[in-house]
C-alpha atoms as a PDB file:
ATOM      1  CA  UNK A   1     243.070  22.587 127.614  1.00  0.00           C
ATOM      2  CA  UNK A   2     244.060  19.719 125.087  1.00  0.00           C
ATOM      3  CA  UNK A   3     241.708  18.308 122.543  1.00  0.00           C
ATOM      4  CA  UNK A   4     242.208  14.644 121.338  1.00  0.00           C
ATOM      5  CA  UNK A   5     239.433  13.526 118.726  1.00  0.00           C
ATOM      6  CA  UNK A   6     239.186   9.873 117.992  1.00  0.00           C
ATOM      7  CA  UNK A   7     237.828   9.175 114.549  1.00  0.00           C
ATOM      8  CA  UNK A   8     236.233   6.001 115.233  1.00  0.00           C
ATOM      9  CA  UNK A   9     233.856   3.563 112.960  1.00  0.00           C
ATOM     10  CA  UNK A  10     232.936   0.363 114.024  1.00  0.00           C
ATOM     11  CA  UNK A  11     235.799   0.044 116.927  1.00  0.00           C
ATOM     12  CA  UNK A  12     233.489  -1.388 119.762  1.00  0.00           C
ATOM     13  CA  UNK A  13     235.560  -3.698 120.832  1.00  0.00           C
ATOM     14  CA  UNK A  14     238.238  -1.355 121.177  1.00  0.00           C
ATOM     15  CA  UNK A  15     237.113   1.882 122.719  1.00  0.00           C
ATOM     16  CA  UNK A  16     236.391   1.948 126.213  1.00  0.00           C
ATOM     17  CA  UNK A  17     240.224   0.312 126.203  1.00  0.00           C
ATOM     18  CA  UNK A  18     241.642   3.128 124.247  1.00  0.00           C
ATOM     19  CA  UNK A  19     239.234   5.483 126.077  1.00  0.00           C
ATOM     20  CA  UNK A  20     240.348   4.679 129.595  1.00  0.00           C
ATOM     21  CA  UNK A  21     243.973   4.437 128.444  1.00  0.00           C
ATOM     22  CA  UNK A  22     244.084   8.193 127.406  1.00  0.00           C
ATOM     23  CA  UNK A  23     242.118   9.079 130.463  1.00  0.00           C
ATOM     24  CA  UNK A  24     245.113   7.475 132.516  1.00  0.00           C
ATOM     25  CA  UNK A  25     247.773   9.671 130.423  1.00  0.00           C
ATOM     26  CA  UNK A  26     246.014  12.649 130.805  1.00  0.00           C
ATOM     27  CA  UNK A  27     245.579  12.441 134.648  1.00  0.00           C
ATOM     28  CA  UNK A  28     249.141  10.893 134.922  1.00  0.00           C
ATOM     29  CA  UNK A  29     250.272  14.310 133.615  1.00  0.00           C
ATOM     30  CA  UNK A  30     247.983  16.492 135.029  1.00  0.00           C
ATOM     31  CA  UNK A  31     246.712  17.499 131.782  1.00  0.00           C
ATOM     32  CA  UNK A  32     243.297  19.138 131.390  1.00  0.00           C
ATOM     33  CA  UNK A  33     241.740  17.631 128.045  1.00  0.00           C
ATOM     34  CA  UNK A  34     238.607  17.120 126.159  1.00  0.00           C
ATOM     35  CA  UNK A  35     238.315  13.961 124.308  1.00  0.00           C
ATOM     36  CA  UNK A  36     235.683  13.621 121.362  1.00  0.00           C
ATOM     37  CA  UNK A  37     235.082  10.588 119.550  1.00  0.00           C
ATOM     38  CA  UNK A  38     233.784  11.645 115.663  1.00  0.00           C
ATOM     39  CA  UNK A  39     232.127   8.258 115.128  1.00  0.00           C
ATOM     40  CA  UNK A  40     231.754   7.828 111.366  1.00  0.00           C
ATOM     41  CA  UNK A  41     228.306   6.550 111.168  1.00  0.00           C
ATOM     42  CA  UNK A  42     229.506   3.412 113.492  1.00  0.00           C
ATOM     43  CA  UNK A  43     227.057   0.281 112.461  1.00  0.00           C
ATOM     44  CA  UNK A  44     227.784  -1.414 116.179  1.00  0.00           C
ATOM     45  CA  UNK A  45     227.824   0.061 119.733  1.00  0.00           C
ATOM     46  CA  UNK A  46     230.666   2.771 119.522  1.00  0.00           C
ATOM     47  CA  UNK A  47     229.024   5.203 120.893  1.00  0.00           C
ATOM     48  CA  UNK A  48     227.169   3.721 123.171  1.00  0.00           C
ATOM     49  CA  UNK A  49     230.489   1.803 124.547  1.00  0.00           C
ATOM     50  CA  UNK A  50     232.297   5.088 124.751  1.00  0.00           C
ATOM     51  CA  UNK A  51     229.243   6.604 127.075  1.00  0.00           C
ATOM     52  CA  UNK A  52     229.577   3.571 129.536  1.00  0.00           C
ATOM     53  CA  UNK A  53     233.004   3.390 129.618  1.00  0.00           C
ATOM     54  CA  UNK A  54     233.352   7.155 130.214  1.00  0.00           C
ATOM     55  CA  UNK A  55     231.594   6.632 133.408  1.00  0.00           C
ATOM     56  CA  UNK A  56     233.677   5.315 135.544  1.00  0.00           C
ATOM     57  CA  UNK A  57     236.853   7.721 134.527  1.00  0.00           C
ATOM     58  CA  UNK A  58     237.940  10.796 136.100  1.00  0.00           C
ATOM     59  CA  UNK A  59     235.861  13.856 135.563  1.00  0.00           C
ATOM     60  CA  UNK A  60     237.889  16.405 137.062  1.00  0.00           C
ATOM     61  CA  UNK A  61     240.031  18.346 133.885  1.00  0.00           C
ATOM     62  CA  UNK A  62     238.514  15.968 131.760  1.00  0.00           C
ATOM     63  CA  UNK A  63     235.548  16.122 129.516  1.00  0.00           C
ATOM     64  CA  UNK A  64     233.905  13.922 127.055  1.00  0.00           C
ATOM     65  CA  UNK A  65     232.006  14.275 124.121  1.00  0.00           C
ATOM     66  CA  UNK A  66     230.343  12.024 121.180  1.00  0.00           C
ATOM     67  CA  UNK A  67     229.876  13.335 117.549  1.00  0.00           C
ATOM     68  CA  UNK A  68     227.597  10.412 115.793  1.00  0.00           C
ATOM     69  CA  UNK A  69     228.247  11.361 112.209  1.00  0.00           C
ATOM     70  CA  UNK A  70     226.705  10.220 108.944  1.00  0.00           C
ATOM     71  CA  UNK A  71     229.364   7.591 107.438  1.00  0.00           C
ATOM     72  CA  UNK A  72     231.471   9.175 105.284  1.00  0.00           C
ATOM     73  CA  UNK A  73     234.945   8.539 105.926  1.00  0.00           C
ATOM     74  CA  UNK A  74     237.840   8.988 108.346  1.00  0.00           C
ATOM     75  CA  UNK A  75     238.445  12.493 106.435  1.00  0.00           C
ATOM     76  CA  UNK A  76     235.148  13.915 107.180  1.00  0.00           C
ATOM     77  CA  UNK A  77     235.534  12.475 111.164  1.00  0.00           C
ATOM     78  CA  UNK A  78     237.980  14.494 112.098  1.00  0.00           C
ATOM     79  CA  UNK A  79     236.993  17.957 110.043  1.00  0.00           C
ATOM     80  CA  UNK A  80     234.015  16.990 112.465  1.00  0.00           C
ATOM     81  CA  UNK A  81     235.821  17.068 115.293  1.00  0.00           C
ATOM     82  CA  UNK A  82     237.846  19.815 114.973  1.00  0.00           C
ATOM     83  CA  UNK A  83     235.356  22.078 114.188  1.00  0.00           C
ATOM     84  CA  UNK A  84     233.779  20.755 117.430  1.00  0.00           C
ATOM     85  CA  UNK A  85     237.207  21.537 119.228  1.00  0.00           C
ATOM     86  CA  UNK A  86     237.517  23.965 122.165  1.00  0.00           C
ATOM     87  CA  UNK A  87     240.982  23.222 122.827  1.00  0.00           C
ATOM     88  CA  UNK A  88     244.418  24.147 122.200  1.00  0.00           C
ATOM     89  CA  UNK A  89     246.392  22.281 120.609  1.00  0.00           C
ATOM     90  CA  UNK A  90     244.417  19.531 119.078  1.00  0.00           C
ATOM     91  CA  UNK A  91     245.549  16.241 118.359  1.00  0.00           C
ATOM     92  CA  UNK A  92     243.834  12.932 116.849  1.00  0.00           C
ATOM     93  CA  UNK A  93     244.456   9.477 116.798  1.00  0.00           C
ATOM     94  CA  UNK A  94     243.477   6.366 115.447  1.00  0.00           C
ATOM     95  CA  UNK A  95     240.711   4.700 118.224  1.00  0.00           C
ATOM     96  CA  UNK A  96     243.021   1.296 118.173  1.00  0.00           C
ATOM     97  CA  UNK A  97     245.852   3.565 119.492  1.00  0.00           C
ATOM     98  CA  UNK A  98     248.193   1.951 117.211  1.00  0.00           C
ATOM     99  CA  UNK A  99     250.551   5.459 117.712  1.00  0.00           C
ATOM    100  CA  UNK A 100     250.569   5.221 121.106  1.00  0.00           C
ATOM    101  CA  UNK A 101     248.818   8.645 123.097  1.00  0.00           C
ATOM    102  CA  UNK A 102     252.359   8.413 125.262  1.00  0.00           C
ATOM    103  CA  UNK A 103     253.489  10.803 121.854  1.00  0.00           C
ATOM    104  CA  UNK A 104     251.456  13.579 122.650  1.00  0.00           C
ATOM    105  CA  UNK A 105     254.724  14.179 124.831  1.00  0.00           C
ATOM    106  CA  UNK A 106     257.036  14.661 121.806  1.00  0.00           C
ATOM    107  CA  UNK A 107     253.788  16.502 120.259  1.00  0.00           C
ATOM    108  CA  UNK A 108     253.792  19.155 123.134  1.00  0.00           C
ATOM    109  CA  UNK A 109     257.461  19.324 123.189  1.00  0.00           C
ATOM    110  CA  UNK A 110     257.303  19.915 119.089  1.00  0.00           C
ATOM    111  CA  UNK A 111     254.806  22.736 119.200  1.00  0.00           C
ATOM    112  CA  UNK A 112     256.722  24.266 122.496  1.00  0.00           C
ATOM    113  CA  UNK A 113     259.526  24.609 120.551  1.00  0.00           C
ATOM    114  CA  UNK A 114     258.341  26.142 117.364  1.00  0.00           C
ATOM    115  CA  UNK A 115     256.442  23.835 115.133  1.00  0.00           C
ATOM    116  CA  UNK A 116     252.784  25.004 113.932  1.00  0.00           C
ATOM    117  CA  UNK A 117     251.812  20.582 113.442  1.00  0.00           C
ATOM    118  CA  UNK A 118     253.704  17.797 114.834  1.00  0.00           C
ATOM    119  CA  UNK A 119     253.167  14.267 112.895  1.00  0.00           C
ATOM    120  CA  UNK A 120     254.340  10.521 113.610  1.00  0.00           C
ATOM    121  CA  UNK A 121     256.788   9.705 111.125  1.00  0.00           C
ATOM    122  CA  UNK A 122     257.598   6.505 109.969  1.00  0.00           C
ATOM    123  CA  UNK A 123     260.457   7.151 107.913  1.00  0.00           C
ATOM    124  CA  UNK A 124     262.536   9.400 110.147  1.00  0.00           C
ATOM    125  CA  UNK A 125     265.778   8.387 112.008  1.00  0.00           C
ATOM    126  CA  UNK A 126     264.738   6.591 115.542  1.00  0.00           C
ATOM    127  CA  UNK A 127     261.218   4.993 114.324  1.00  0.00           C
ATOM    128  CA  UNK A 128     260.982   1.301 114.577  1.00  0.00           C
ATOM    129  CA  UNK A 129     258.486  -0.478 112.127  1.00  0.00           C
ATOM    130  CA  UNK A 130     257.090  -3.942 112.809  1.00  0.00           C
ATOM    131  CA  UNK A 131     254.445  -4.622 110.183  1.00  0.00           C
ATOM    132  CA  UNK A 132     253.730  -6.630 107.456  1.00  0.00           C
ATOM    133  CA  UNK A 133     255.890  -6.699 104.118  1.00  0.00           C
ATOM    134  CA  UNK A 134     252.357  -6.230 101.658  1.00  0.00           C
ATOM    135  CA  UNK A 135     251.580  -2.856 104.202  1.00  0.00           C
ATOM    136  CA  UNK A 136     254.831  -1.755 104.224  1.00  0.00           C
ATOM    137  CA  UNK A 137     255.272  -2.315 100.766  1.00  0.00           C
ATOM    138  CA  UNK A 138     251.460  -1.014  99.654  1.00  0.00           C
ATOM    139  CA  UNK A 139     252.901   2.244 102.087  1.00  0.00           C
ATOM    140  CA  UNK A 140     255.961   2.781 100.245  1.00  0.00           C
ATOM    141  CA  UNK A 141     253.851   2.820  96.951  1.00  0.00           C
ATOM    142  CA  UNK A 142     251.516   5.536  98.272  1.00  0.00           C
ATOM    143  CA  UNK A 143     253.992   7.323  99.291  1.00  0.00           C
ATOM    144  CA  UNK A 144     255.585   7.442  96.326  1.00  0.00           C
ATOM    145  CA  UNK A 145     252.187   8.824  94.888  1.00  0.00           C
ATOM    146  CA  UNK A 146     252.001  10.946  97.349  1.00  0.00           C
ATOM    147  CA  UNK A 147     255.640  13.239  96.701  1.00  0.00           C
ATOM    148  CA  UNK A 148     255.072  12.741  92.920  1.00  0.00           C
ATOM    149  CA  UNK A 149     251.314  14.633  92.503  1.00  0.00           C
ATOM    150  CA  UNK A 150     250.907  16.523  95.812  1.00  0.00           C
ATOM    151  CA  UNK A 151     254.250  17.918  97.253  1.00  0.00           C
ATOM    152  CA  UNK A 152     254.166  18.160 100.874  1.00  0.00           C
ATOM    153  CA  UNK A 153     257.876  18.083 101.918  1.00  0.00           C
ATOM    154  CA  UNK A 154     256.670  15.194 104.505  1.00  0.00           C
ATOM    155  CA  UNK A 155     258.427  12.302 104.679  1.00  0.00           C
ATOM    156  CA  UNK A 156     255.236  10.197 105.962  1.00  0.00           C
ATOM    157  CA  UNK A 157     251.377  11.824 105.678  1.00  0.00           C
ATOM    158  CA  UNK A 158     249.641   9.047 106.539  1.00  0.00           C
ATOM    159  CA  UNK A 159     250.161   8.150 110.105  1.00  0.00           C
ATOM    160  CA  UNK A 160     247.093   8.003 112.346  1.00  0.00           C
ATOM    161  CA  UNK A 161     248.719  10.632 115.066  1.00  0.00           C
ATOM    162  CA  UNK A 162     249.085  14.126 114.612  1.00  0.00           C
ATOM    163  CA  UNK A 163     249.062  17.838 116.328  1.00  0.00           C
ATOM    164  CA  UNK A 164     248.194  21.035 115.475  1.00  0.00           C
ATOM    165  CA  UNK A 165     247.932  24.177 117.116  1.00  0.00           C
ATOM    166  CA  UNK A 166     244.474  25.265 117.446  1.00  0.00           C
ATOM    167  CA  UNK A 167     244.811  28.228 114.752  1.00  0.00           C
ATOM    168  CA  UNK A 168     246.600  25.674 112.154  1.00  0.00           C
ATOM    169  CA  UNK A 169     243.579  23.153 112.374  1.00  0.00           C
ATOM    170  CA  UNK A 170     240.983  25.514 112.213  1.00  0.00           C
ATOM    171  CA  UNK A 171     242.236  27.321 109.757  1.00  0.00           C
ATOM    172  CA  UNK A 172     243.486  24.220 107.285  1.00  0.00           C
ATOM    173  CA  UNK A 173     240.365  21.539 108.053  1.00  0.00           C
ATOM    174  CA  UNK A 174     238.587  24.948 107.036  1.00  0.00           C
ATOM    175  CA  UNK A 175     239.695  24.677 103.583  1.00  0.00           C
ATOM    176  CA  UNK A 176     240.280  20.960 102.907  1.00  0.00           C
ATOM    177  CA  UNK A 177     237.554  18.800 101.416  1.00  0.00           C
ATOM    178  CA  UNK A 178     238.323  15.380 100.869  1.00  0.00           C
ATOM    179  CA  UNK A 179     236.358  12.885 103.651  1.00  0.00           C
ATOM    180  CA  UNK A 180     238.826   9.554 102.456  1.00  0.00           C
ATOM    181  CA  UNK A 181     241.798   8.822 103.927  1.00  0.00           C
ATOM    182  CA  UNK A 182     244.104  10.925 101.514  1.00  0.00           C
ATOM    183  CA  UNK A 183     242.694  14.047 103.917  1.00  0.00           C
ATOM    184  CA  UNK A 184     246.151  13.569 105.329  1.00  0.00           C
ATOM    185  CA  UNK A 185     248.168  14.299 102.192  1.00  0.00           C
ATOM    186  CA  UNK A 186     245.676  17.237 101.440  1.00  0.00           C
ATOM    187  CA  UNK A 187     245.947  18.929 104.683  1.00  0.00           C
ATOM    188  CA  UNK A 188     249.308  18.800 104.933  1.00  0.00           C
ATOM    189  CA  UNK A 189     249.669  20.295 100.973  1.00  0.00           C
ATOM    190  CA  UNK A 190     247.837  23.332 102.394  1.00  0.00           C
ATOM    191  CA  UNK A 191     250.016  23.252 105.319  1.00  0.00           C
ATOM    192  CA  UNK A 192     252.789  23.704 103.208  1.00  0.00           C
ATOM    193  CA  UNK A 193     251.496  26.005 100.971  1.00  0.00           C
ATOM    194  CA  UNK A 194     250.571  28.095 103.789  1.00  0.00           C
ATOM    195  CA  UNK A 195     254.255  28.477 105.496  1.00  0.00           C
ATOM    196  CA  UNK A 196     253.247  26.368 108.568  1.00  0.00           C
ATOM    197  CA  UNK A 197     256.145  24.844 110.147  1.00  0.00           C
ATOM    198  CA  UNK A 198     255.639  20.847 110.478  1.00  0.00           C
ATOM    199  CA  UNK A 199     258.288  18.701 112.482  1.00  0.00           C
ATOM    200  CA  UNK A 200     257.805  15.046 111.923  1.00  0.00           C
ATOM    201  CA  UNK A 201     258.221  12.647 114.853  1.00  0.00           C
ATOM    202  CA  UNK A 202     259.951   9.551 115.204  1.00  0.00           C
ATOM    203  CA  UNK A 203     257.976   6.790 116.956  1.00  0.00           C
ATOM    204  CA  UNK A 204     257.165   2.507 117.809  1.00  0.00           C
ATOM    205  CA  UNK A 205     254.812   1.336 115.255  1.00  0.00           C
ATOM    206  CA  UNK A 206     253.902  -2.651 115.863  1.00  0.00           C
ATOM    207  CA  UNK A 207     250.895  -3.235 113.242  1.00  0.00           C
ATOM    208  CA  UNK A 208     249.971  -6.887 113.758  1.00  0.00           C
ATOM    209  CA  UNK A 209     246.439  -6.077 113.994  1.00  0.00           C
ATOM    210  CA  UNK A 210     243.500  -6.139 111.369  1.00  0.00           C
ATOM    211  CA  UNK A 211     243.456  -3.038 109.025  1.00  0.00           C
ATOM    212  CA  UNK A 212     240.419  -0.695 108.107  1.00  0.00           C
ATOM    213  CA  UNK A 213     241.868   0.209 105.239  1.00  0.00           C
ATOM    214  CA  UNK A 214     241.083  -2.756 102.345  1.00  0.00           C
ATOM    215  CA  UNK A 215     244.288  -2.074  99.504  1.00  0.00           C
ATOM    216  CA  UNK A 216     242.323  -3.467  97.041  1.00  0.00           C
ATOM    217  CA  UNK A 217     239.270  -1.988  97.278  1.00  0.00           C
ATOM    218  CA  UNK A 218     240.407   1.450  98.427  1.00  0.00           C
ATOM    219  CA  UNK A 219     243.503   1.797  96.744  1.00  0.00           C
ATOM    220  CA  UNK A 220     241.768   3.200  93.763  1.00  0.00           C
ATOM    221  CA  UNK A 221     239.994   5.802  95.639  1.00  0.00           C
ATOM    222  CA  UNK A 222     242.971   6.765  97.425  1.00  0.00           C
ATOM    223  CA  UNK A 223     244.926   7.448  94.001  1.00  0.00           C
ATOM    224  CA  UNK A 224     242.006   9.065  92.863  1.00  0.00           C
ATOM    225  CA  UNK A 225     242.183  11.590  95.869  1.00  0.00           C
ATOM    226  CA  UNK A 226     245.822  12.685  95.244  1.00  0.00           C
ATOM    227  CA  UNK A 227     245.127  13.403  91.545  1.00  0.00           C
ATOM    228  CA  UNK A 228     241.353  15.211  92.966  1.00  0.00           C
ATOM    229  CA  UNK A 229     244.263  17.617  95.270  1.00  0.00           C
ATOM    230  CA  UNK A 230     246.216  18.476  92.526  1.00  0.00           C
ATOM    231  CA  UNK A 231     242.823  19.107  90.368  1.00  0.00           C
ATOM    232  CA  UNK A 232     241.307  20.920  93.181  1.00  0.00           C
ATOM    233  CA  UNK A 233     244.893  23.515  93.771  1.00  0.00           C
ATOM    234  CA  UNK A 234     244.665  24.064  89.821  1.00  0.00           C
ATOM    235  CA  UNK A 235     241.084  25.122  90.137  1.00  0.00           C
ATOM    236  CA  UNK A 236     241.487  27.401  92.978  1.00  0.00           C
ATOM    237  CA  UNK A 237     239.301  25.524  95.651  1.00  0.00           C
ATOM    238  CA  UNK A 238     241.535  25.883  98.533  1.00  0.00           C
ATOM    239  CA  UNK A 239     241.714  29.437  97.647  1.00  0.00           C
ATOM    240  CA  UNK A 240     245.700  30.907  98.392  1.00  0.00           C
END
């Protein structure tokens, strides 16, 4: 059985689409799956629209489950829901399904042939970016940041899709601590650090839509994460 966890805040309007979308893949493959929405202390309906919509899905192979968490960031979701994972592998997703879950077929196909985490890569050969110039330029800047003060031999550790076997998540969200978005970029510096074997996926991103993330507001944060990993490795936190 798969796990899919869909960190989630605020994405009402949104979710029962998304929800009965993955629902569709999943039985359109024959794939048994939990999904878990870790809704990060969601001021609207989330929740509540995730519990009616789930109704009227398919049941059989499929299971569904709500973690209402306090609001403290996207990080902190998903450490949430993989701990609350039964599954193997486990993959998350951003709730507006901007990666689309049609890539949990290169995922599988990743992981079947001998990668430990499969990511959605913006920056590989065969991706197709269609996004504003201020993201994509904001983007390049973090991930300039990123390869100068936490060294993760990733290409792109932002993107809102990845997989991991069941043993790799456990084990890294175990030792990672940041609940912000630079969680990414952390968990895939003790990836690295701890031999796993990451393959990074080429994919369709179309990013016309509104944005959680605020640059100018969370930008400083964000920085302020990647120099909090490289403070954190000096100290010893994440331990080996």
């Amino acid at each position: 059985m798969l796990t899919l966890v869909l960190p989630a805040y605020n994405e009402a309007r949104r979710i029962a689409a998304t929800l009965t979308r993955c629902a569709e893949y999943f039985r359109g493959r024959g794939i048994e799956a939990e999904i878990i929405l870790a809704d990060d202390g969601s001021e609207d309906a989330t929740p509540d629209t995730f519990h009616r919509a789930k109704i009227g899905l398919p049941h059989r192979g499929l299971t569904y489950k709500v973690l209402q968490l306090q609001h403290r960031g996207k990080g902190a979701a998903v450490r949430a829901g993989v701990n609350a994972a039964s599954g193997d592998p486990i993959v998350f997703l951003d709730a507006d399904l901007t990666i689309p879950v049609e890539i949990i077929d290169l995922f599988l196909e990743a992981l079947a042939t001998g990668a430990d985490i499969a990511i959605a890569s913006r920056y590989v050969s065969g991706s197709i970016v269609d996004r504003p110039w201020w993201r994509r330029l904001m983007g390049d800047v973090y991930r300039f940041a990123v390869h100068l003060l936490v060294p993760t031999g990733i290409r792109d550790t932002q993107c809102g899709g990845k997989m991991y076997t069941s043993e790799a998540a456990k084990e890294l969200f175990s030792r990672q601590r940041l609940d912000g978005f630079a969680f990414d970029a952390e968990v895939l510096f003790l990836a690295r650090r701890a031999g796993y074997r990451v393959r990074e996926i080429a994919f369709a991103l179309h990013q016309r839509k509104d944005s959680r993330i605020d640059f100018l507001r969370d930008s400083p944060r964000m920085f302020r994460d990647l120099f909090l990993i490289r403070v954190n490795a000096l100290r010893g936190v994440y331990g080996r």
